[in-house]
Structures are given as C-alpha cells and as structure tokens.
Protein backbone atom coordinates (compact mmCIF):
# COMPACT_ATOMS: atom_id res chain seq x y z
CA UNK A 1 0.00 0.00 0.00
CA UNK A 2 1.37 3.46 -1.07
CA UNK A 3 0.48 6.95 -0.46
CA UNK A 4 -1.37 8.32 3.04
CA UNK A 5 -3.67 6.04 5.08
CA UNK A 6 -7.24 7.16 5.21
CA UNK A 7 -8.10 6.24 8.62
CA UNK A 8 -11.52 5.33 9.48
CA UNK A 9 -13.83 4.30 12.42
CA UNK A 10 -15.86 1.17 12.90
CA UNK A 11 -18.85 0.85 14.91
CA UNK A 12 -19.52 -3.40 15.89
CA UNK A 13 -22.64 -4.42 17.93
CA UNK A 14 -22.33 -7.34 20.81
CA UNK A 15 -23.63 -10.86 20.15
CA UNK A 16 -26.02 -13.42 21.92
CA UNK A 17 -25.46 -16.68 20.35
CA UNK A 18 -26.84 -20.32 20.65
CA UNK A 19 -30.31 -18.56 21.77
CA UNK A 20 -31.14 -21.85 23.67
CA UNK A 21 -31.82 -24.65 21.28
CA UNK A 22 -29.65 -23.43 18.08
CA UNK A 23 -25.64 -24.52 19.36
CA UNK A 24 -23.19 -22.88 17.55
CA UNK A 25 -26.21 -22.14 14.85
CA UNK A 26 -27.88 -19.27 16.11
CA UNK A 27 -26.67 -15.42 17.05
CA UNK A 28 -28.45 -11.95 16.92
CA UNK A 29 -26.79 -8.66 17.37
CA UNK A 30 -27.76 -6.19 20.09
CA UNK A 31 -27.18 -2.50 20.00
CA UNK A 32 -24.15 -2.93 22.78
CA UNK A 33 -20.82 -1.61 20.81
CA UNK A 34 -16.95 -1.41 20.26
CA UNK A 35 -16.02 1.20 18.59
CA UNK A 36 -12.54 1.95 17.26
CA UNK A 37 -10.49 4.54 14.63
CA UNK A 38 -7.30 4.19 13.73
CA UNK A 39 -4.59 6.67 13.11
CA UNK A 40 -1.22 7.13 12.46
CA UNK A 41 1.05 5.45 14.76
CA UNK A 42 4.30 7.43 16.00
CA UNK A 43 7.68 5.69 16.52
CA UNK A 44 7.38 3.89 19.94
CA UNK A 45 3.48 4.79 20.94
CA UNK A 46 1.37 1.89 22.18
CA UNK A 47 -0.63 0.36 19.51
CA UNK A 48 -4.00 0.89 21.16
CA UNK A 49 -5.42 3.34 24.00
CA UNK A 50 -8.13 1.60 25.48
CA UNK A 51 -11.18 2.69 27.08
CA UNK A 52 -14.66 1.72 28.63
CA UNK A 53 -15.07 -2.22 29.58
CA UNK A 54 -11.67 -3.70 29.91
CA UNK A 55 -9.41 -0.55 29.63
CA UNK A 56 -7.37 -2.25 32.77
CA UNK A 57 -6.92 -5.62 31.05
CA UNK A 58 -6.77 -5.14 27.10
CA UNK A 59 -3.43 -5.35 25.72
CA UNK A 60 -2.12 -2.05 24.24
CA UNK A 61 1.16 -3.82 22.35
CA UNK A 62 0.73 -5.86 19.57
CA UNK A 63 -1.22 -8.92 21.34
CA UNK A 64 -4.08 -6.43 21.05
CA UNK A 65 -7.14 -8.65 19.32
CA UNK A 66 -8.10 -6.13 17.31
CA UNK A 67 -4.26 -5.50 15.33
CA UNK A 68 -3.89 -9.35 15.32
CA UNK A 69 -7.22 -9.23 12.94
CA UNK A 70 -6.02 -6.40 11.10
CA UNK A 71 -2.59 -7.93 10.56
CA UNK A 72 -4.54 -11.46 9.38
CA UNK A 73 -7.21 -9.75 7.00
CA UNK A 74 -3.83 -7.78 5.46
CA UNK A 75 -2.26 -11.23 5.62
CA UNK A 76 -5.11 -13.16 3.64
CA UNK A 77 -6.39 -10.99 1.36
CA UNK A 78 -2.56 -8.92 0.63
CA UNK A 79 0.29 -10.93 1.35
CA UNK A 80 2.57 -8.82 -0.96
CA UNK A 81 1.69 -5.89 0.73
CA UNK A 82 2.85 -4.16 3.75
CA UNK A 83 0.78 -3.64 6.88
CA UNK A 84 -0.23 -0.37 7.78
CA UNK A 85 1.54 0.90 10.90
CA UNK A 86 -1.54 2.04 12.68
CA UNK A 87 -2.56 2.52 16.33
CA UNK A 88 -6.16 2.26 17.43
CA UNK A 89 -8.63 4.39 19.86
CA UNK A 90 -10.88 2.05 21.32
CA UNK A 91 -13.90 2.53 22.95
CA UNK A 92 -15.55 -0.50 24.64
CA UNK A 93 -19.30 -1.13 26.24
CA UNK A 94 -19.36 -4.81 25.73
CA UNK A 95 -18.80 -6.34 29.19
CA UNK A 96 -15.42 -9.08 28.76
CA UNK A 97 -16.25 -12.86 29.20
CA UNK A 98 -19.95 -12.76 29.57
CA UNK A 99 -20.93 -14.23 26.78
CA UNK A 100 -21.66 -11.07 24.70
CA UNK A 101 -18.99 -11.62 22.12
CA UNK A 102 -16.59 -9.16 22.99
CA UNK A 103 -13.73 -11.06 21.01
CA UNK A 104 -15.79 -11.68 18.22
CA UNK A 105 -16.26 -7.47 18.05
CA UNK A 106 -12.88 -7.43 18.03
CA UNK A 107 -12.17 -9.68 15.87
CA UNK A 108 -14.52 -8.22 13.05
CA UNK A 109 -13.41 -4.42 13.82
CA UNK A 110 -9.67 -5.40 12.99
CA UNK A 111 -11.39 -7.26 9.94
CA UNK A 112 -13.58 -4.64 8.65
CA UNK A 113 -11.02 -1.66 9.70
CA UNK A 114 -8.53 -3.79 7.31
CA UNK A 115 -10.36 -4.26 4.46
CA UNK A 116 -10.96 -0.02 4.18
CA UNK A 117 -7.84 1.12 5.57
CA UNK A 118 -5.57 -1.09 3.43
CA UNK A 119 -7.97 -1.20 0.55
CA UNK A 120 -8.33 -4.79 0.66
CA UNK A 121 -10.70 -5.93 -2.30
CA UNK A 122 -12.75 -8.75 0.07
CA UNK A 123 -16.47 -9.20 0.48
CA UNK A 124 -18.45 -10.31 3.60
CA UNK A 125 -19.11 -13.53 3.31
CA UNK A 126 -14.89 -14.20 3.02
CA UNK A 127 -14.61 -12.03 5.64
CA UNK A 128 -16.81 -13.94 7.72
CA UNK A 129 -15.13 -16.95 7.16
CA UNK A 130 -11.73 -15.57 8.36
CA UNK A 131 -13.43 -14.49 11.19
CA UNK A 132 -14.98 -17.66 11.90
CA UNK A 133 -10.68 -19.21 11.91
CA UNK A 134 -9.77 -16.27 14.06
CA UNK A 135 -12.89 -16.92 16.75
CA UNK A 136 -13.97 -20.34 15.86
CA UNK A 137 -17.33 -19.78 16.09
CA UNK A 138 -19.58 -18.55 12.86
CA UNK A 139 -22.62 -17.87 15.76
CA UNK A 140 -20.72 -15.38 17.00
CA UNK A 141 -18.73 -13.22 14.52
CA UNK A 142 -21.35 -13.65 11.74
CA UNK A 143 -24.14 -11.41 13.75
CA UNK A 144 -21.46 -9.07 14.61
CA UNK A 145 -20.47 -8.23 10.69
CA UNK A 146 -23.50 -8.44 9.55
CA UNK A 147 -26.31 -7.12 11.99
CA UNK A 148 -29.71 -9.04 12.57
CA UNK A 149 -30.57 -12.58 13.27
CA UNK A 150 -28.03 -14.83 11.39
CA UNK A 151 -27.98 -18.78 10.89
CA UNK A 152 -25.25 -20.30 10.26
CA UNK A 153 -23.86 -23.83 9.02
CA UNK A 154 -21.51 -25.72 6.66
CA UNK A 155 -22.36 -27.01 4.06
CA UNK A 156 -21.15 -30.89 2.72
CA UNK A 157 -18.38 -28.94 0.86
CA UNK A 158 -17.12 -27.77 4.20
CA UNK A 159 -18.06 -24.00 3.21
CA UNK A 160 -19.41 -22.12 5.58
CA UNK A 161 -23.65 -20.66 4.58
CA UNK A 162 -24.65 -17.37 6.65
CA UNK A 163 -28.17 -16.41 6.25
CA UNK A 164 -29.33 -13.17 7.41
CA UNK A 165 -32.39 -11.87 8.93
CA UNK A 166 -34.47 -9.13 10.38
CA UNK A 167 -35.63 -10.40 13.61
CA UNK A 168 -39.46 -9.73 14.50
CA UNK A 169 -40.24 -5.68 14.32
CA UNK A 170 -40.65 -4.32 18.07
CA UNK A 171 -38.21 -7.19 19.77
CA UNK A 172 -36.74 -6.12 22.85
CA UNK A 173 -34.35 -8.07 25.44
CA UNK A 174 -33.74 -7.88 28.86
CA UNK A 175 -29.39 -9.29 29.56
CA UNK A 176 -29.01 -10.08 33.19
CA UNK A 177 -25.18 -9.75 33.50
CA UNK A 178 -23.20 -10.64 36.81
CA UNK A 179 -19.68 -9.29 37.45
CA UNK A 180 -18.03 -13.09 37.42
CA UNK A 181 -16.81 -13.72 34.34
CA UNK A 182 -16.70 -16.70 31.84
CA UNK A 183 -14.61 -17.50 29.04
CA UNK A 184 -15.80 -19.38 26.14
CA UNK A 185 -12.82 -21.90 26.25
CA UNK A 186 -12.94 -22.83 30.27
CA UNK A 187 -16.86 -23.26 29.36
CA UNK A 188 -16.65 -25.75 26.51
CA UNK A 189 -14.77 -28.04 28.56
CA UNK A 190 -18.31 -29.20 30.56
CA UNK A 191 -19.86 -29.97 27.23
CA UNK A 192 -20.33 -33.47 26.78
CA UNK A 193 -19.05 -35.02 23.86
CA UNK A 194 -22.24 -37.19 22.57
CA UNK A 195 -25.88 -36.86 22.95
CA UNK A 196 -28.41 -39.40 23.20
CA UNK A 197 -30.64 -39.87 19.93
CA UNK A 198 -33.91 -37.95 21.64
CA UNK A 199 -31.76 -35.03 22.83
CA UNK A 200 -30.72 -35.06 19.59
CA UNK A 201 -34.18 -34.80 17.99
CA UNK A 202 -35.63 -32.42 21.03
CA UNK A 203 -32.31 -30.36 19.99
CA UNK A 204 -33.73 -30.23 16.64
CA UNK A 205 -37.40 -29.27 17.04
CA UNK A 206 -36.39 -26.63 19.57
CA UNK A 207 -34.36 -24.75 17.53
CA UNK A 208 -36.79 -24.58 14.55
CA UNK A 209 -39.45 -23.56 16.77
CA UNK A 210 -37.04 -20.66 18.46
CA UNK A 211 -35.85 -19.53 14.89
CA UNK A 212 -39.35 -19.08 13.75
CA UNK A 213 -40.41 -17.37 17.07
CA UNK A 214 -37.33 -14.48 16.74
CA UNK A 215 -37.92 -13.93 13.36
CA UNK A 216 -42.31 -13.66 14.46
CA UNK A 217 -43.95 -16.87 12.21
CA UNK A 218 -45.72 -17.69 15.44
CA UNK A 219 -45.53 -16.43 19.38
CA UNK A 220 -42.75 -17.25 21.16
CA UNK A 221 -43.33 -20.86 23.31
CA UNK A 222 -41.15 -20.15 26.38
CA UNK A 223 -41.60 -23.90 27.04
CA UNK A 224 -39.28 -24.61 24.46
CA UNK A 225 -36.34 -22.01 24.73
CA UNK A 226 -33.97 -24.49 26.60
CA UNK A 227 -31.40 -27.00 25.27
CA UNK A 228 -30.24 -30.13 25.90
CA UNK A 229 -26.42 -30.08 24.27
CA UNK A 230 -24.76 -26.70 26.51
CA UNK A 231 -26.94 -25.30 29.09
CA UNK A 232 -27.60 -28.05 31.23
CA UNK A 233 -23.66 -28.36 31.45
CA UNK A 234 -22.65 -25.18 32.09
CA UNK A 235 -25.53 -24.02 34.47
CA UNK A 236 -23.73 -26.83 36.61
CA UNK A 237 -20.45 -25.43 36.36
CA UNK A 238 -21.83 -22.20 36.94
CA UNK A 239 -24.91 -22.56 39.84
CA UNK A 240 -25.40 -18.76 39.65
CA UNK A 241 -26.20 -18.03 36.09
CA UNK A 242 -27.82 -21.53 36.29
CA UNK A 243 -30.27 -20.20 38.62
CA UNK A 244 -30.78 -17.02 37.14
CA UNK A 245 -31.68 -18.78 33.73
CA UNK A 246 -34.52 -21.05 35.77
CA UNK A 247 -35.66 -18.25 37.59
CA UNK A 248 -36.60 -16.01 34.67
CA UNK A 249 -38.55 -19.13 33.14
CA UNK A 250 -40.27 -20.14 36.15
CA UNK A 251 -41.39 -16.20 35.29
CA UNK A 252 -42.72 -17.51 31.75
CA UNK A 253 -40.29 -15.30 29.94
CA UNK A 254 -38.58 -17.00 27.15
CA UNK A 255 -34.95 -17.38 27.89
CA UNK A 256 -31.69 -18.52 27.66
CA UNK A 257 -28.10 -18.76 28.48
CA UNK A 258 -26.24 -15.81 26.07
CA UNK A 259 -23.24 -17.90 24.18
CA UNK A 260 -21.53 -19.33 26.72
CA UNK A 261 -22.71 -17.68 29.63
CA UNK A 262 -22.49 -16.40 32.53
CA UNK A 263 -25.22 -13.36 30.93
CA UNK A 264 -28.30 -14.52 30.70
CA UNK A 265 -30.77 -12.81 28.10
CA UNK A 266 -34.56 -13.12 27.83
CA UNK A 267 -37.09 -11.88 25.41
CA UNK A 268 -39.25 -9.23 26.78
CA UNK A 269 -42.66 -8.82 25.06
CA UNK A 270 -44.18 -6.13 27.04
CA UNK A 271 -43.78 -3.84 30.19
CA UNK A 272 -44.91 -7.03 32.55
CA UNK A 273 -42.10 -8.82 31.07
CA UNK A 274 -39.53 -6.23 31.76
CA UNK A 275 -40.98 -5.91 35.47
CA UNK A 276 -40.83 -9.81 35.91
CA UNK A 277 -36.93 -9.98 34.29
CA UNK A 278 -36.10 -6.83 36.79
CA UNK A 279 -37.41 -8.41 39.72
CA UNK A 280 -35.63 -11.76 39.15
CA UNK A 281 -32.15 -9.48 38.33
CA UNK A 282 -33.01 -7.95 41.75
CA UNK A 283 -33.55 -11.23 43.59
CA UNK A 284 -30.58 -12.62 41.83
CA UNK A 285 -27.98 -9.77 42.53
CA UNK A 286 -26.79 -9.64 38.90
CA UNK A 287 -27.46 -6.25 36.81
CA UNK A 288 -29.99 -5.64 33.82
CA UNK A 289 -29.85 -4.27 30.49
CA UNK A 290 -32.83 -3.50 28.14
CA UNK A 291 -31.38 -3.69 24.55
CA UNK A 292 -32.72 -3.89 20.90
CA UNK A 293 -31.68 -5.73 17.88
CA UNK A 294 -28.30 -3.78 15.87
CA UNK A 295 -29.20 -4.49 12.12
CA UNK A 296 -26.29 -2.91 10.66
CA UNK A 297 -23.55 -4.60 11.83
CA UNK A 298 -19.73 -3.77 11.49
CA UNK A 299 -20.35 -0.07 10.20
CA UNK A 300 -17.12 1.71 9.00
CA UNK A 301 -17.06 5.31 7.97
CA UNK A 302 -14.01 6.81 6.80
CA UNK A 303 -13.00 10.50 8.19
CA UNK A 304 -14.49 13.55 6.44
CA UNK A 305 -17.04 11.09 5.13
CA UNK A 306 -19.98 8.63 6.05
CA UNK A 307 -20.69 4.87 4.87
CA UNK A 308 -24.11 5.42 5.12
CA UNK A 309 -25.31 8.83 3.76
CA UNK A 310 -22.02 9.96 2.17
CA UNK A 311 -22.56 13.35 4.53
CA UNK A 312 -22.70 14.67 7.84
CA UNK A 313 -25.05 14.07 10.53
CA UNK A 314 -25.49 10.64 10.21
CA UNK A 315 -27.29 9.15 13.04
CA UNK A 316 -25.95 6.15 12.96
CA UNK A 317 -22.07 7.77 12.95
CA UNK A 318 -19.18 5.39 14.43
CA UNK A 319 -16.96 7.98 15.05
CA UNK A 320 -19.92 9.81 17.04
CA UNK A 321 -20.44 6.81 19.02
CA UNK A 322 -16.28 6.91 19.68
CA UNK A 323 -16.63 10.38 20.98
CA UNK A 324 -19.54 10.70 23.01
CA UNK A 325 -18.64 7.74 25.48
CA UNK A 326 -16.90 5.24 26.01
CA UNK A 327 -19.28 2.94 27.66
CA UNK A 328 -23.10 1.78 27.29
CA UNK A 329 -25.53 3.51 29.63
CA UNK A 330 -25.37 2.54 33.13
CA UNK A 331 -27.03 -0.73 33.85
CA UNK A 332 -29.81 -0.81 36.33
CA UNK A 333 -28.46 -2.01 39.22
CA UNK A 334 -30.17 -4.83 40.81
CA UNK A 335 -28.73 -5.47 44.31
CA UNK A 336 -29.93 -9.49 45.73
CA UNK A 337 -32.61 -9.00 48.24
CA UNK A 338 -32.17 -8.49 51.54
C-alpha cells in the first residue's frame, strides 16, 4: 500500500449466540458496541489506547485482538503488501467474558477496519469466514459483521452458509449480566461429547421452533427455549447463572443462556415482562440491560465522510459513538434481596 492512510472508524454491535436450542447455529446482534479509529502510529506509541469495559486488562502492544485481525485480513487478502503501521482508539461497552462476544467485536473491527484502511478488495461472506478461523465460532462473529438474526452452518463442501435476517419488528431483550466472568474456552470443557438420539431430535425441534419465534412466524413458546447439548452443562459449572436462567422461566419469559454464559438474556414482550426480568435481576444480585436488535452490523465510515449517507449528521455515525462515550448507559443495578 502506497500513499497516506485514510483512517476510518468502525462501529460493531455485541452478540447473543446459541439462543437456547440453536448450538453454535444461532446469534443476533444487540445494539451494545466497540467502537474503534485508527490513526497514524508514532515511533514507539502503544498500539492501542483503550477505554470503557476492559481498559485495565486489554493489551495495548501488539497482542491487542483487534491488530492481530487487522494484521490477518492484510495477511489473507494482501500478502505482498505491507501492513499499515496504525494505532487504534478504542472505545468499549461490551462487558469481557460474559458471553456477549466481545472477542468476536474485536475480531470483526480489525477485519472490517482492514479491508478499508488497506484497501483490501474482500467481500463479507470471506470475511466472515476468516473471522470464523480467528474466533472459531460462525454464531458469533457472523451477527457481529453483519447485523440481525443470522444462521449459520456448513455445508457438505465444508463451506461455511450465513443467512441473514431481520428479527421480528418491536423485539426487545432484557441481559441479566453478573460481574463473574466466563470464558468461552474454560466453558466448553463441561460440554459433553455425545448426545443421546432424543436429545438429539428435542435439539432439533427446539431450535426450529425458536428460529421461527425471533424472526415472528408464530408467538414465542417459552416452554421450548432451553437445550439439551450446553446449558444443562454449564448451568452446573456455573450454579449462579444456572439459577438465574430457571428463575426467569419459572417467570414464563422466554430465555436462555447468552453464548456461553455467565449473561443470561430473555425476550421481553411487554412492560410485565420487563418488570418480571427486573425483579428476578433484583432477587438474583446480577445487573440488567434492556437492549434492541443492531441491524447494521460492522459499520465503518471513513474520516471527512460517512458509509451510510455519504454526509454529515449521520445518526448512525461510528466515530460519534467513539466520541460521546466510552461505555453503554449505566445498567440498572439490581442489588440481591435483603
């Protein structure tokens, strides 16, 4: 690459995957973001400033997820070329380890910040599938570049099939996150290796029925939000979220275990349902979050411009979201009783 960098900012939404029934299937994006610009990097100046969730833990060198993307995207896609010396700003509201796919936001913002800062000539569903290497989960990273309700799978040629969806109009979700962390590695150690045939077919049925609900062919059936493969290992590794999950469907509120946990998100389809997830966060000492669907996904916009309207004022502006603060709203916090 020759010439001056035009930097840009990217804008990338959180991720609740599996959505009960649909392992390693199923993820939807949720208007919780990392947001990051890069610039030009002077000799000896860390290679990302970090703040919002994780500012006291994210690398700053080179071990920094989102540069280890960027370097791999330049990598794949322009091995002759040399990698832009850049250092990122980073502003972070997705809580680390709880199952809100904070590395797969990474992961896609050093993707997506590559492909426009070093020109690369790449399209999404490539992009998706280096993601996928870097992450190792489609469920997660697909959402995340994409926006919306996404299905994923391989097909017999070992290629891997994204699908993309607006989830139903009006869907709103209630994430009960505690402060304990979880990471997805140290989690996939409980799973069992084999299920029996009727967990397999339960598995099955489940997940059409939850796909259809999300995306509003029918009501949601609460009933049938569990699965048989992850959560029933990992809420017994992890009692807490465990209960929290049983809880908020002993409430009738259709539920389940975000990725791999410890956050715990529910569908909330009116006011009562918000009150009834609120008073179980409460009960359960963990805090809330009302969020919303993200249906853009990775947004990039480069400065002086906009990807969206090709002006000013875009509502939807990256950099905007950079600027104005570093972390989501303040969840409501939900104290155990007593």
């Amino acid at each position: 690459m020759s010439g001056a960098v035009r930097h840009h900012t990217v804008r990338v939404p959180a991720t609740t995957a599996n959505l009960g029934p649909g392992f390693d299937a199923l993820g939807l994006a949720v208007d919780l973001h990392l947001a990051v610009r890069t610039s030009d990097r002077a000799p000896g100046a860390p290679r990302a400033v970090v703040r919002g969730e994780g500012a006291d833990v994210l690398p700053t060198d080179d071990d920094n997820l989102v540069w280890r993307a960027f370097v791999a995207a330049c990598a794949r896609f322009a091995p002759d070329a040399a990698v832009p010396d850049v250092a990122f700003e980073v502003a972070n509201a997705i809580p680390l380890e709880r199952g809100l796919g904070s590395s797969s936001a990474a992961i896609v913002a050093g993707l997506a910040l590559a492909r426009d800062v070093a020109g690369l000539r790449v399209g999404e569903p490539a992009l998706a599938e280096l993601a996928a290497e870097l992450e190792g989960h489609a469920d997660n990273v697909a959402p995340a570049l994409v926006g919306g309700l996404v299905a994923c799978a391989r097909d017999d040629a070992g290629t891997l099939v994204l699908r993309r969806a607006d989830p139903v109009a009006g869907l709103r979700l209630a994430l009960l996150v505690p402060d304990a962390r979880q990471s997805t590695a140290t989690s996939r150690t409980a799973l069992p290796a084999t299920l029996d045939r009727a967990d397999v077919v339960t598995q099955v049925q489940r997940t059409g029925h939850v796909l259809g609900a999300l995306l509003g062919a029918w009501p949601v059936a609460p009933g049938l939000a569990g699965d048989r493969l992850h959560e029933p290992a990992r809420a017994g590794s992890d009692p807490a979220a465990g209960g929290v999950l049983a809880a908020l469907r002993a409430e009738g509120l259709h539920a389940w275990l975000s990725g791999s946990g410890p956050t715990v998100a529910a569908v909330l389809p009116d006011d009562a349902a918000a009150d009834r997830a609120a008073a179980v966060a409460r009960t359960t000492g963990v805090a809330v979050r009302t969020v919303v669907p993200d249906l853009l996904g990775a947004l990039t916009c480069p400065d002086g411009g906009c990807g969206l309207a090709g002006s000013g004022g875009c509502a939807q502006c990256p950099r905007e979201r950079l600027q104005s603060t570093s972390t989501h709203p303040s969840p409501e916090a939900a104290p155990a009783a007593g």
